[in-house]
N, C-alpha and C. Protein backbone atom coordinates (compact mmCIF):
# COMPACT_ATOMS: atom_id res chain seq x y z
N UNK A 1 15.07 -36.07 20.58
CA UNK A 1 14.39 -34.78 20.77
C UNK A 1 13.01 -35.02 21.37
N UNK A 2 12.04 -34.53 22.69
CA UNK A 2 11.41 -34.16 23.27
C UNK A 2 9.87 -33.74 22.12
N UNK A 3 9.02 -34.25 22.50
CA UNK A 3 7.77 -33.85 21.69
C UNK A 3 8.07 -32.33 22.00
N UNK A 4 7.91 -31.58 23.07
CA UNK A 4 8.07 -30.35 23.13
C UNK A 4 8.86 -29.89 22.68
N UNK A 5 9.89 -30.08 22.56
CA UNK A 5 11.23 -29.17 21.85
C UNK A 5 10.72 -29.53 20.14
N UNK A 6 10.25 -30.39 19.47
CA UNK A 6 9.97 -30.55 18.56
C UNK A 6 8.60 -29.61 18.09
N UNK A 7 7.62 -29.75 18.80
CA UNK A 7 6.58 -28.49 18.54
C UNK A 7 7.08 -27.80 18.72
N UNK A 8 8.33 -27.25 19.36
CA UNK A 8 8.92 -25.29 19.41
C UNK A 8 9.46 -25.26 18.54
N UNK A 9 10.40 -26.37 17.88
CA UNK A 9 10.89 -25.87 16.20
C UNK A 9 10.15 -25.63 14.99
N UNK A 10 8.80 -26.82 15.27
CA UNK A 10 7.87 -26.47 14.57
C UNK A 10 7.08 -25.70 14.04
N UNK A 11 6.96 -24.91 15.26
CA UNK A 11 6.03 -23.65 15.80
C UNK A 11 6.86 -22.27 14.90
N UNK A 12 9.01 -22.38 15.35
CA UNK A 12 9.49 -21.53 14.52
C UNK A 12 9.68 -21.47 12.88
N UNK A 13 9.80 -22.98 12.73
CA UNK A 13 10.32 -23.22 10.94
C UNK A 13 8.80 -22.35 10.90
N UNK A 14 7.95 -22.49 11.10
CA UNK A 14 6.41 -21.94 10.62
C UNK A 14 6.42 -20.03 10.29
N UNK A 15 7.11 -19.75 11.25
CA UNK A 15 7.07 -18.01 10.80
C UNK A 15 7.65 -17.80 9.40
N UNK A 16 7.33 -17.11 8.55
CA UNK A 16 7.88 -16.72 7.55
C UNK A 16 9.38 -16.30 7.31
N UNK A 17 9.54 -15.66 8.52
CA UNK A 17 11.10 -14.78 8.20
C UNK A 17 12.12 -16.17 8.32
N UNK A 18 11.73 -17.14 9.12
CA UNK A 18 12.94 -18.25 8.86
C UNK A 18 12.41 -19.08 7.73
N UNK A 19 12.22 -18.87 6.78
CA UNK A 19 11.94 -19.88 5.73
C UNK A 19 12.99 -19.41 5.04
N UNK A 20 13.96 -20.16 4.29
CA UNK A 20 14.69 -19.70 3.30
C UNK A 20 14.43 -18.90 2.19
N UNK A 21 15.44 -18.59 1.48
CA UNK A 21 15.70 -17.49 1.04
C UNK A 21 14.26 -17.39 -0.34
N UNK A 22 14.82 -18.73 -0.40
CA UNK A 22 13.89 -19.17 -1.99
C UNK A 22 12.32 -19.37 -2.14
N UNK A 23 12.33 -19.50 -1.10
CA UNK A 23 11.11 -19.81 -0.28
C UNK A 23 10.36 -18.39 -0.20
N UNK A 24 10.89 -17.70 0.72
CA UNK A 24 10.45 -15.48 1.01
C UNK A 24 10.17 -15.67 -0.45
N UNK A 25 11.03 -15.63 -1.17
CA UNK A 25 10.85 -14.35 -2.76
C UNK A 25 9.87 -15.58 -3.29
N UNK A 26 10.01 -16.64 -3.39
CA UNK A 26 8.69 -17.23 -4.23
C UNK A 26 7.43 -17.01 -3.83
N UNK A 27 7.25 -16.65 -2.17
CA UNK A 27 6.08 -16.23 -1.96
C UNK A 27 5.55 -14.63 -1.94
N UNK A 28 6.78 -14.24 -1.92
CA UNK A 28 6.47 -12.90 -1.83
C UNK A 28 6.05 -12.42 -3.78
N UNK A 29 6.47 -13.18 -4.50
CA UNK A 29 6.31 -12.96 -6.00
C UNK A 29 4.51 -13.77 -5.99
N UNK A 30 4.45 -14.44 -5.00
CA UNK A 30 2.94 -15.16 -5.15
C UNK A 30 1.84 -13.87 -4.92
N UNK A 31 2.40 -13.17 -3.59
CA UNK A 31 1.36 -12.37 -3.05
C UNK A 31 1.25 -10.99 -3.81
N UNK A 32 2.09 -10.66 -4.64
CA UNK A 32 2.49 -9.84 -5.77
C UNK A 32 1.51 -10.01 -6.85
N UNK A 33 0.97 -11.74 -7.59
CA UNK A 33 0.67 -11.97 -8.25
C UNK A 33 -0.64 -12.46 -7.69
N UNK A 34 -1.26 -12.16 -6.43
CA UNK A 34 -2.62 -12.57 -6.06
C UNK A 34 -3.04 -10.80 -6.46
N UNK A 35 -1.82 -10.29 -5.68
CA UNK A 35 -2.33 -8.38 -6.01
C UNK A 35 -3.01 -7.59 -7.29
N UNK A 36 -2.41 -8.38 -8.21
CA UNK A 36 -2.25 -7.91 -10.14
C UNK A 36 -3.51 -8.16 -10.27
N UNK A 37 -3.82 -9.72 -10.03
CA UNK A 37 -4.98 -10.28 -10.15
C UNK A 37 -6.22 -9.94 -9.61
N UNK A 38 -5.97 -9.69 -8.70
CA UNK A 38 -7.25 -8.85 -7.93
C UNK A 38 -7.63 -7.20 -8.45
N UNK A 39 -6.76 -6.53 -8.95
CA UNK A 39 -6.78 -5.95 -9.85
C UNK A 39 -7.73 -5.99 -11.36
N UNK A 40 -6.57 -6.75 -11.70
CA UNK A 40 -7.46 -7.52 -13.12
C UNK A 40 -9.27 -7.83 -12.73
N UNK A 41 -9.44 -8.73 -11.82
CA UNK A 41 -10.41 -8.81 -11.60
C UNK A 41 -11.88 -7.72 -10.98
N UNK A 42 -11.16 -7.02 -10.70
CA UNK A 42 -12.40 -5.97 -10.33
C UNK A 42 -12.38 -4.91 -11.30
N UNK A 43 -11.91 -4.78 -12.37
CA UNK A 43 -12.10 -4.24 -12.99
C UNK A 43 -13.07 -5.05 -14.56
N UNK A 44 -13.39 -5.90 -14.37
CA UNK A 44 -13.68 -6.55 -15.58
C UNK A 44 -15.00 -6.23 -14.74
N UNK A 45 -16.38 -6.76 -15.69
CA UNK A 45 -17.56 -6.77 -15.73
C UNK A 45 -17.70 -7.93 -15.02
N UNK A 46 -18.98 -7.52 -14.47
CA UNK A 46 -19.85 -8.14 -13.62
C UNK A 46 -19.52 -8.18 -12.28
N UNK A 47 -20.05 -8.06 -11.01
CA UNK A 47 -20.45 -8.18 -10.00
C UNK A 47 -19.77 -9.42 -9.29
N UNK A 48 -20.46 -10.84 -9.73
CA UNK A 48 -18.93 -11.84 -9.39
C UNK A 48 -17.63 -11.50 -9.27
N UNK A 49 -17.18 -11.09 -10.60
CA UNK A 49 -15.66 -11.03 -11.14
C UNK A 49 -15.57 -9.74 -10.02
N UNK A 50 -16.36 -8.41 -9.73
CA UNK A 50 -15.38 -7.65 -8.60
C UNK A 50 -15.37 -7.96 -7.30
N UNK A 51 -16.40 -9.11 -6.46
CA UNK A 51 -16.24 -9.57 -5.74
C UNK A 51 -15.24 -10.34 -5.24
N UNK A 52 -15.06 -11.24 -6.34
CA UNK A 52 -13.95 -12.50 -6.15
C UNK A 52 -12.59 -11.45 -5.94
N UNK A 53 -12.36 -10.39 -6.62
CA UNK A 53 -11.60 -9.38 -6.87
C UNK A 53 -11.25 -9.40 -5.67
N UNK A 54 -11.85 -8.69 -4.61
CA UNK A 54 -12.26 -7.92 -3.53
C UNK A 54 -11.71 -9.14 -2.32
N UNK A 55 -12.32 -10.23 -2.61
CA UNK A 55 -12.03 -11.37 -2.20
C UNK A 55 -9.85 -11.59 -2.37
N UNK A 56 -9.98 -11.59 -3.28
CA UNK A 56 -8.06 -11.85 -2.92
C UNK A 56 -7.44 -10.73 -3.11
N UNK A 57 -8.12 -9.29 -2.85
CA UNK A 57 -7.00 -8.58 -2.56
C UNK A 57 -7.18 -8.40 -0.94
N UNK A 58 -8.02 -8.71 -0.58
CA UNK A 58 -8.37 -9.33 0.93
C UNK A 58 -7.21 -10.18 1.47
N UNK A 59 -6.78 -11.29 0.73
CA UNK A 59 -6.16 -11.96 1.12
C UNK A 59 -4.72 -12.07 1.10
N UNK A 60 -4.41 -11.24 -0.33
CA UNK A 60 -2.88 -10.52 -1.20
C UNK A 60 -2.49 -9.83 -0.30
N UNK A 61 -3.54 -8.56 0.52
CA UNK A 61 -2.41 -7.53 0.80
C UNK A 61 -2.04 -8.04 2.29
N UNK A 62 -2.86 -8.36 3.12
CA UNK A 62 -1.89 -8.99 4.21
C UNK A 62 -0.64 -9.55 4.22
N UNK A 63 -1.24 -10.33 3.70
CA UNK A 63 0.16 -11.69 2.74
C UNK A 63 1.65 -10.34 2.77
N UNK A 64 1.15 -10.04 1.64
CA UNK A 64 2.53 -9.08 1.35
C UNK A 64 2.72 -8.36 2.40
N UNK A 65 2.61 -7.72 3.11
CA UNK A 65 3.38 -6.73 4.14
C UNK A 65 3.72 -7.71 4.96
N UNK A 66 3.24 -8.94 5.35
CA UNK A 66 4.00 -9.91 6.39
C UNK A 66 5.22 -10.49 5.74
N UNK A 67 5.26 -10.57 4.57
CA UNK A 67 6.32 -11.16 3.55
C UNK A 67 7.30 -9.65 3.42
N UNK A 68 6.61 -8.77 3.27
CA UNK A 68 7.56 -7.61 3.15
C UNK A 68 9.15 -7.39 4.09
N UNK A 69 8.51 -8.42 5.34
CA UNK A 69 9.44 -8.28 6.35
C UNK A 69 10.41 -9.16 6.88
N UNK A 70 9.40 -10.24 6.24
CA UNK A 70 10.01 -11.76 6.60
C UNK A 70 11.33 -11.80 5.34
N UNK A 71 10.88 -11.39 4.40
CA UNK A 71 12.16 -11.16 3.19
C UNK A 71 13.31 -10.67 3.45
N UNK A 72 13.42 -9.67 4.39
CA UNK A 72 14.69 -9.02 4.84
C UNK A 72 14.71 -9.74 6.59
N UNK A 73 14.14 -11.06 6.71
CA UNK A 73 14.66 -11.40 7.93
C UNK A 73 14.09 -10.87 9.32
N UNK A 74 12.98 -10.14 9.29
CA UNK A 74 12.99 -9.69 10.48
C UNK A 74 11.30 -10.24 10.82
N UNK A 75 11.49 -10.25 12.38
CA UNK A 75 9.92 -10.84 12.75
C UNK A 75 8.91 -9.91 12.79
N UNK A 76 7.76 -10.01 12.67
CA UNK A 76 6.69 -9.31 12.28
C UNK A 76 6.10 -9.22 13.46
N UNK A 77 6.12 -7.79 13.97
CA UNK A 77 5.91 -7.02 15.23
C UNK A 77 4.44 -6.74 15.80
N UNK A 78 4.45 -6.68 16.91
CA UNK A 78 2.32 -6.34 17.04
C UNK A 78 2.45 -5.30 16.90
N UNK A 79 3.10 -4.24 16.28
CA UNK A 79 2.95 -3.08 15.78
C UNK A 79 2.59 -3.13 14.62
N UNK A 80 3.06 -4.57 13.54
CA UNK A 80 2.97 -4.62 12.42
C UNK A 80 1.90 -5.06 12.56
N UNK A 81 1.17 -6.06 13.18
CA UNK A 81 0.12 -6.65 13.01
C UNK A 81 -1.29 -5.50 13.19
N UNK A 82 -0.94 -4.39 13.83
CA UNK A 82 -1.97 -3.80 14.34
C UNK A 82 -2.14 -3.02 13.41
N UNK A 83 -0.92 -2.36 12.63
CA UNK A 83 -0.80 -1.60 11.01
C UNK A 83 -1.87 -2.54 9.74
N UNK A 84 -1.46 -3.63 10.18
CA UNK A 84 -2.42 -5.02 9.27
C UNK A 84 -3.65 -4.46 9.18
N UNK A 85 -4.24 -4.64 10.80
CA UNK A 85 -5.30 -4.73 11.27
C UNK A 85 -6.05 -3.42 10.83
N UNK A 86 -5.68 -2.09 11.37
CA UNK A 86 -6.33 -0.79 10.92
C UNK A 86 -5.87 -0.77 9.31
N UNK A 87 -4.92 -0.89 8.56
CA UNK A 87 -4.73 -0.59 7.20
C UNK A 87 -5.81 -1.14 6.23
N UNK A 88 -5.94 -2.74 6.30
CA UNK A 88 -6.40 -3.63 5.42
C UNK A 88 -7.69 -3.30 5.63
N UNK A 89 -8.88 -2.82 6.17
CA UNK A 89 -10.11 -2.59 6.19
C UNK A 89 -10.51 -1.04 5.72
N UNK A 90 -9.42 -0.77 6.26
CA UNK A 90 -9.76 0.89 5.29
C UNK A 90 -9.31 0.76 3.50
N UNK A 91 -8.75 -0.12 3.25
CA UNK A 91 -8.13 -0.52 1.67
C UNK A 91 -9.26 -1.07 1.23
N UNK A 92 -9.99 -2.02 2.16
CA UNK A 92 -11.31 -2.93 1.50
C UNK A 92 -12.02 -1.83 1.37
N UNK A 93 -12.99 -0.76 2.27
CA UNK A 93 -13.80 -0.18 2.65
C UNK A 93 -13.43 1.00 0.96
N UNK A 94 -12.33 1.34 0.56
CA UNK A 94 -11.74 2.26 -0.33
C UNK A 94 -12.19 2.10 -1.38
N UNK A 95 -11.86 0.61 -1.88
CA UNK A 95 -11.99 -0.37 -3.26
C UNK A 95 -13.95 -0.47 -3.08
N UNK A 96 -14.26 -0.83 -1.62
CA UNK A 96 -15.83 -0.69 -2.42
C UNK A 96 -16.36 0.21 -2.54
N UNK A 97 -16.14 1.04 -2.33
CA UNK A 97 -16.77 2.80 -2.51
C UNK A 97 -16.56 2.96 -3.59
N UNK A 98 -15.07 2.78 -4.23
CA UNK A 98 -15.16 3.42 -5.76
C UNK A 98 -15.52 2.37 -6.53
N UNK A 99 -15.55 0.71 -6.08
CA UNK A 99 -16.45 0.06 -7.02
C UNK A 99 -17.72 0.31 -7.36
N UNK A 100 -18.64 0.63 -6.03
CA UNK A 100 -19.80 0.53 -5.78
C UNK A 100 -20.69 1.99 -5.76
N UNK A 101 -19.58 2.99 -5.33
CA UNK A 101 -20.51 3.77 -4.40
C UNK A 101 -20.52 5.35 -5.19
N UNK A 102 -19.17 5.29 -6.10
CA UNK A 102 -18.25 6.46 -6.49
C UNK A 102 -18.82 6.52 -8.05
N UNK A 103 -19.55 5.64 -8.81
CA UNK A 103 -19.67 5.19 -10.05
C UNK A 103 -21.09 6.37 -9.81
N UNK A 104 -21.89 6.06 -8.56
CA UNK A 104 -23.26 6.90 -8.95
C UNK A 104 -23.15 8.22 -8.96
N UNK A 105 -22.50 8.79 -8.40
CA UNK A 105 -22.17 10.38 -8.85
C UNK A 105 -22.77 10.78 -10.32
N UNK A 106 -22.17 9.73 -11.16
CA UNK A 106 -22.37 10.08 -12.58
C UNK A 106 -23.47 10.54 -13.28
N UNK A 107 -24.76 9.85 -12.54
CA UNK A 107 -25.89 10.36 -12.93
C UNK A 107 -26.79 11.39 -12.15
N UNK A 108 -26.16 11.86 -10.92
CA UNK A 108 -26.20 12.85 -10.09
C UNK A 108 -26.91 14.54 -10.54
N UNK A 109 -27.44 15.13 -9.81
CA UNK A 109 -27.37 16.31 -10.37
C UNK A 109 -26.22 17.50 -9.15
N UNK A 110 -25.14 18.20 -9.78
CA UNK A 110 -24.65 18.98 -8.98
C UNK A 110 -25.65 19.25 -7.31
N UNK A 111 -25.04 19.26 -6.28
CA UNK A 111 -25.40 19.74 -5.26
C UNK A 111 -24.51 19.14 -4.10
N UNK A 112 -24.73 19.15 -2.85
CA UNK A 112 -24.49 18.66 -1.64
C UNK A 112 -24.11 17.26 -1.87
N UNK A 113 -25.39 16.49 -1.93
CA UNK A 113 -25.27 15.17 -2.16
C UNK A 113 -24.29 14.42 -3.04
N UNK A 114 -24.30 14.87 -4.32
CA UNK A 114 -22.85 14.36 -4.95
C UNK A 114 -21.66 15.08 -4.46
N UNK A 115 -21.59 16.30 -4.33
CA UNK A 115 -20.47 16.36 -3.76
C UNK A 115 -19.81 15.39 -2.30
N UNK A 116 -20.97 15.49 -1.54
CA UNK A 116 -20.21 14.31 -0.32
C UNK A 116 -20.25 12.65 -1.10
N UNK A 117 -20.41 12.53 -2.27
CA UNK A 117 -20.03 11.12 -2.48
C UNK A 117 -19.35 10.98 -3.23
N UNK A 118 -18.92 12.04 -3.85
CA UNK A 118 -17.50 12.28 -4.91
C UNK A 118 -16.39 12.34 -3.76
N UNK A 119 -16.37 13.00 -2.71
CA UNK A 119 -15.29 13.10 -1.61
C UNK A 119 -15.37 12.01 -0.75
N UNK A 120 -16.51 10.77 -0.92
CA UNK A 120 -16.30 9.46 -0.19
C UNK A 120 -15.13 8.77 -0.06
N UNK A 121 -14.63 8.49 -1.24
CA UNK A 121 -13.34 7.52 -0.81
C UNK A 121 -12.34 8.42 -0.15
N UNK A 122 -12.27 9.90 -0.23
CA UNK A 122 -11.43 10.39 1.28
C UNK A 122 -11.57 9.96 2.31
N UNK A 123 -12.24 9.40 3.01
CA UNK A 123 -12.75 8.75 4.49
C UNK A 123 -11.88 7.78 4.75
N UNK A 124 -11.65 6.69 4.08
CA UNK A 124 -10.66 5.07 3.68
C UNK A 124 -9.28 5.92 3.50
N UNK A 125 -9.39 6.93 2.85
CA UNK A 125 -7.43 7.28 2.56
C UNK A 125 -7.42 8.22 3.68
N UNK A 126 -8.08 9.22 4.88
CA UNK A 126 -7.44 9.18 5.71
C UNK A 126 -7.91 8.31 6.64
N UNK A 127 -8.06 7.85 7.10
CA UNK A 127 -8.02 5.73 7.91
C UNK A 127 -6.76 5.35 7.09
N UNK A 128 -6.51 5.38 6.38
CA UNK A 128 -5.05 4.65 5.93
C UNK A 128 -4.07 5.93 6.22
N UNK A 129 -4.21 6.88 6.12
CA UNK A 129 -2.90 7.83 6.71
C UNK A 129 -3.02 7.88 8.12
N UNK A 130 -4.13 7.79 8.83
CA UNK A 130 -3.82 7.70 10.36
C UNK A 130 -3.10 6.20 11.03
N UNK A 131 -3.73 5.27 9.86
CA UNK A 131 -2.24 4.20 10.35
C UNK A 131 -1.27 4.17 10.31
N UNK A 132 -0.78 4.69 9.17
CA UNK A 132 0.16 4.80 8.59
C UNK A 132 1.05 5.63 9.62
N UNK A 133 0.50 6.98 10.29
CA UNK A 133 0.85 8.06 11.53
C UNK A 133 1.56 7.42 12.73
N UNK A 134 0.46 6.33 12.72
CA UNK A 134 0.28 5.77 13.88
C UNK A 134 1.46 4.44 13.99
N UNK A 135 1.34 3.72 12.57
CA UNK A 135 2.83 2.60 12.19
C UNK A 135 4.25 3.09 12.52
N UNK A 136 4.38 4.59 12.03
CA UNK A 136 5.75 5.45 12.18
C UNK A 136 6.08 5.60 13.53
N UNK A 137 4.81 6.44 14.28
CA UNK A 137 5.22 6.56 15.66
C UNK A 137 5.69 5.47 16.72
N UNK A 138 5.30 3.81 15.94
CA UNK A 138 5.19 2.98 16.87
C UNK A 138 6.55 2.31 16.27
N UNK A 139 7.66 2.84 15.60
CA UNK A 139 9.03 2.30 14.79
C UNK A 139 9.79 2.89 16.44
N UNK A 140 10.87 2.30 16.12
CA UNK A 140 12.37 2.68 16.63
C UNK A 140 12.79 3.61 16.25
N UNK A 141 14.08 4.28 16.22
CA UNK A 141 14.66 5.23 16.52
C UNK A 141 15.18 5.51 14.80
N UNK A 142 15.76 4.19 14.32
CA UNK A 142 16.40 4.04 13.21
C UNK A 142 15.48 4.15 12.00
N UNK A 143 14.29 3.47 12.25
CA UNK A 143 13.08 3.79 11.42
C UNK A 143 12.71 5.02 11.05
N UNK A 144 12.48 5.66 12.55
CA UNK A 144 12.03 6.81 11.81
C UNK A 144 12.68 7.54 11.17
N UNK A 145 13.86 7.67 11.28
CA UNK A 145 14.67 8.38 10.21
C UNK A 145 14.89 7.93 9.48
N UNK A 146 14.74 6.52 8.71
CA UNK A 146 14.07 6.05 7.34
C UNK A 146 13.07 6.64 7.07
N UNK A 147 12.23 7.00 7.40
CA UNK A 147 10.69 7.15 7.49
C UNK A 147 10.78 8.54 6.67
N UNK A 148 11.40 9.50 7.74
CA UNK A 148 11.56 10.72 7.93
C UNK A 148 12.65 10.79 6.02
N UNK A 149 13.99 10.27 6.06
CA UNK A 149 14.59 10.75 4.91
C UNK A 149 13.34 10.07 3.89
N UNK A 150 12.75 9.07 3.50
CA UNK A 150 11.97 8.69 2.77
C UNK A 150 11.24 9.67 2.08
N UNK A 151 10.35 10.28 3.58
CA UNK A 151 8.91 11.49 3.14
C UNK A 151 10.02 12.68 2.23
N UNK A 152 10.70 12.98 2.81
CA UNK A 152 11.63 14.34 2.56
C UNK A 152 11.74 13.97 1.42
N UNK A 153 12.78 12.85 0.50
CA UNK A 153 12.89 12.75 -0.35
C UNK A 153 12.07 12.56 -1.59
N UNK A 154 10.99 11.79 -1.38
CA UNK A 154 9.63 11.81 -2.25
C UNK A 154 9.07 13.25 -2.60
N UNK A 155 8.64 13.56 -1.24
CA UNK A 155 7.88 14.89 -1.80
C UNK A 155 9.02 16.21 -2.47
N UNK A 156 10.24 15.97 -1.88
CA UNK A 156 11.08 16.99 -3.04
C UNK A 156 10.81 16.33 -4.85
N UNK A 157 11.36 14.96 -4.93
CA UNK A 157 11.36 14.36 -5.87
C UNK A 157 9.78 14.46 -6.65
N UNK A 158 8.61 14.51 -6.34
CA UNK A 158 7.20 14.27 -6.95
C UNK A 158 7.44 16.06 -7.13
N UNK A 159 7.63 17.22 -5.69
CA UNK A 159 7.88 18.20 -6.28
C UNK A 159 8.02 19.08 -7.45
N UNK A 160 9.35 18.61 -7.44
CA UNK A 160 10.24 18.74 -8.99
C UNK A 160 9.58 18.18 -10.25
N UNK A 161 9.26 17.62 -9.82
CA UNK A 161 8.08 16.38 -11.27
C UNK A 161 6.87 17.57 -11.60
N UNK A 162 6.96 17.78 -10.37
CA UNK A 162 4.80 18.46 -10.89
C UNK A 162 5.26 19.87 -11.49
N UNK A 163 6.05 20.43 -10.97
CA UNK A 163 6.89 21.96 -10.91
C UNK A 163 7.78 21.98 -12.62
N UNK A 164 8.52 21.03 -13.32
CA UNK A 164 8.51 20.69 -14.82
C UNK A 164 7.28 20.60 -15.80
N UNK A 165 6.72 19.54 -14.97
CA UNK A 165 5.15 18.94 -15.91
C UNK A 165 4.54 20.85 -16.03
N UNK A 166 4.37 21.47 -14.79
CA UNK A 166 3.80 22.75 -14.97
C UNK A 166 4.66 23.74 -15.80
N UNK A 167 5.98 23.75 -16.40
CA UNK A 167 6.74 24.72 -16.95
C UNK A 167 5.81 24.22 -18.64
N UNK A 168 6.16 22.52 -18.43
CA UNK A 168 6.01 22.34 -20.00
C UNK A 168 4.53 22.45 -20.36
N UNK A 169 3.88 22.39 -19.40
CA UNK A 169 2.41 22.73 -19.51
C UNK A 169 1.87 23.94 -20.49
N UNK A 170 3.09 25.07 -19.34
CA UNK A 170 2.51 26.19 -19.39
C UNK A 170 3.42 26.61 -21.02
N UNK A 171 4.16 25.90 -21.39
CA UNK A 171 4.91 26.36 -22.96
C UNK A 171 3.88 25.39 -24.19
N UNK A 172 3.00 25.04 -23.81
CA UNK A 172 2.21 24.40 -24.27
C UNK A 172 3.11 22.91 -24.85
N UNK A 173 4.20 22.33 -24.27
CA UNK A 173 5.08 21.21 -25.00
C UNK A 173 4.42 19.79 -24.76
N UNK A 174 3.83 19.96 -23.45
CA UNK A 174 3.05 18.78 -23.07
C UNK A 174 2.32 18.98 -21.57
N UNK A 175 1.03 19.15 -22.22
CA UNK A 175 -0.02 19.33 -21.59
C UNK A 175 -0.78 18.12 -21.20
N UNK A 176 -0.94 18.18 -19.70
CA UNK A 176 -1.56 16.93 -19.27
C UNK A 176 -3.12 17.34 -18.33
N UNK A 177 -4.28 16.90 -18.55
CA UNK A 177 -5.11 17.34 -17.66
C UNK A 177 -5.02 17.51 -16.25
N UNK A 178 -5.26 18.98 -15.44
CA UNK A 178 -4.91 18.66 -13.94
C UNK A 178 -5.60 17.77 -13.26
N UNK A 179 -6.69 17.57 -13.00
CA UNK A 179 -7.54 16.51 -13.00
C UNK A 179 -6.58 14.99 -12.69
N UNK A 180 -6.39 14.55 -13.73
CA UNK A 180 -5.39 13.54 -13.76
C UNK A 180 -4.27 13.63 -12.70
N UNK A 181 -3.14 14.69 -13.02
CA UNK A 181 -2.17 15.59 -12.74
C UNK A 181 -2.63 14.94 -10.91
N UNK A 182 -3.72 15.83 -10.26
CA UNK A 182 -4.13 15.65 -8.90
C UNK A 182 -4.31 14.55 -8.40
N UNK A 183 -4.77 13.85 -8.85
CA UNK A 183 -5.31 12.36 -8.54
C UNK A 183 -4.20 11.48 -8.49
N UNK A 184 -3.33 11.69 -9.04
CA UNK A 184 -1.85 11.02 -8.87
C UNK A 184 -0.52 11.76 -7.76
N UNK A 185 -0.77 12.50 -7.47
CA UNK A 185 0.02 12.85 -6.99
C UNK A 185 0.52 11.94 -5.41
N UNK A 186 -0.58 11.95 -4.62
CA UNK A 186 -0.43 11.18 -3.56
C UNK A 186 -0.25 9.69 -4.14
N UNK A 187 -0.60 9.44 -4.71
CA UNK A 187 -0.11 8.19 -5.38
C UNK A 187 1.42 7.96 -5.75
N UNK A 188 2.12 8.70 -6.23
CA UNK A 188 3.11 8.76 -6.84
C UNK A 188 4.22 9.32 -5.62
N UNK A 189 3.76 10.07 -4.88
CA UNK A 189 4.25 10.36 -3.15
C UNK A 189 4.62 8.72 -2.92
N UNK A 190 3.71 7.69 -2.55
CA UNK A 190 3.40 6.93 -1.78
C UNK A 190 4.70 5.93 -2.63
N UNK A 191 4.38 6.13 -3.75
CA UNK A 191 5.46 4.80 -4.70
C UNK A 191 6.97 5.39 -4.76
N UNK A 192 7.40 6.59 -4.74
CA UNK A 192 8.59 7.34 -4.28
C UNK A 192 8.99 7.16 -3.37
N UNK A 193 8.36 7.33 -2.43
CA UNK A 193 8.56 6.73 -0.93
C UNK A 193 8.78 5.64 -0.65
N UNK A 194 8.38 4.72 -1.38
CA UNK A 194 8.19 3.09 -0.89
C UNK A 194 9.44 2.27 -1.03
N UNK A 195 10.03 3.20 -2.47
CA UNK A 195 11.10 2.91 -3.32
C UNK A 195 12.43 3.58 -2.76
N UNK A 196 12.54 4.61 -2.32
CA UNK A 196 13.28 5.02 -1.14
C UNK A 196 13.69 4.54 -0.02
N UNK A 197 12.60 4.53 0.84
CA UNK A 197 12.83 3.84 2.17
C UNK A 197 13.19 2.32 2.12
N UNK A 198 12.79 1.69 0.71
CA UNK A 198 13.53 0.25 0.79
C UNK A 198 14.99 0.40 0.37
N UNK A 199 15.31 1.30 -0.02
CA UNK A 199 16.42 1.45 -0.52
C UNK A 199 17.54 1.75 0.65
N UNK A 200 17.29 2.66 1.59
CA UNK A 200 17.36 2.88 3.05
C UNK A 200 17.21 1.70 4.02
N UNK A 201 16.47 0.94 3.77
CA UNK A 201 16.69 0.05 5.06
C UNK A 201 17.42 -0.83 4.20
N UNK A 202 17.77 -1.18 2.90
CA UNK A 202 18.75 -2.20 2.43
C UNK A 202 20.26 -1.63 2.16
N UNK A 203 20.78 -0.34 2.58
CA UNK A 203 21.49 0.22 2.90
C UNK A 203 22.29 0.26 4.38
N UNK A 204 21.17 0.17 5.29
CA UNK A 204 21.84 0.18 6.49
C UNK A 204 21.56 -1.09 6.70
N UNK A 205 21.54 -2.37 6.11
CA UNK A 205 21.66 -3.45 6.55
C UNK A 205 23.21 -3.79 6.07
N UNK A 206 23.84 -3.57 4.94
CA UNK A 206 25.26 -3.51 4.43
C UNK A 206 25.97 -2.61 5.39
N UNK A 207 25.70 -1.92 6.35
CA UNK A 207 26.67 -0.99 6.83
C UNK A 207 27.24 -1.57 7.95
């Protein structure tokens, strides 16, 4: 074998999606477990500990969406990379606002001013929905109608959830603050969805 033909295998064993099987899920359970952690860590005290935080979920969430893909085999697109690119800085920019920026409200007095810094971390979540706009439009044909049954199905499904939670609310059986109630909702959209559409593209890979 040719030095060159040997750096081109090299070059391929190196992408993620051809690494074996055992290989994807051990790393993809790594970048899972840099995620938790970075978690864990910005939430504990002190300034270090949410930095370092900040620091590997920096490094976690890339990781995972390139692994997200390489797991089911497929190569990671400059569409994906560019989703990377706009997503992951609006996620950093998100996490330091409400580390940093979202905490001072508290001692605030009502007016203008807290109100535009209570509505700060909206800025980072839409920057992450215009990628997100922008990731869909830039799919295939087959995608988007993953995409498409995904949204449909979530928001009926979170629907139905909020539309109960409000019956039993309103019979007083179990009352939950709306407050709470709101703040989850797009959240709970996003994990419905996520859980769907994987379910959908591991569906039409059996077909």
């Amino acid at each position: 074998m040719s030095a060159a033909n040997g750096s081109n295998l090299g070059a391929r064993l190196s992408q993620m999606e051809l690494w074996p099987a055992w290989a994807r899920w051990g790393a993809l359970t790594v970048a899972y477990g840099l995620l938790a952690a970075s978690f864990w860590l910005m939430i504990r005290d002190g300034q270090l500990m949410k930095l370092l935080g900040l620091a590997v979920f920096a490094v976690g969430l890339p990781f995972l969406v390139y692994l997200g893909r390489a797991v089911g085999r497929e190569r990671c697109r400059a569409a994906d990379r560019r989703y990377v690119r706009e997503f992951m800085p609006a996620m950093l920019v998100y996490m330091v606002v409400m580390l940093y920026a979202w905490p001072l409200q508290k001692g605030m007095a009502p007016g203008a001013l807290k109100t535009a810094l209570v509505l700060s971390p909206m800025l980072p979540i839409g920057w992450v929905i215009v990628a997100c706009i922008r990731h869909v439009l830039a799919s295939d044909e087959l995608e988007r109608r993953q995409h498409l049954e995904a949204i449909a199905i979530s928001a009926s499904v979170v629907g139905v959830v909020s539309m109960a939670l409000g019956f039993l609310g309103a019979a007083k059986i179990f009352v939950l603050d709306g407050t709470f109630v709101l703040l989850f909702v797009y959240p709970a959209l996003c994990l419905v969805y996520g859980a769907v559409r994987g379910y959908l593209v591991w569906r039409a890979r059996r077909e």
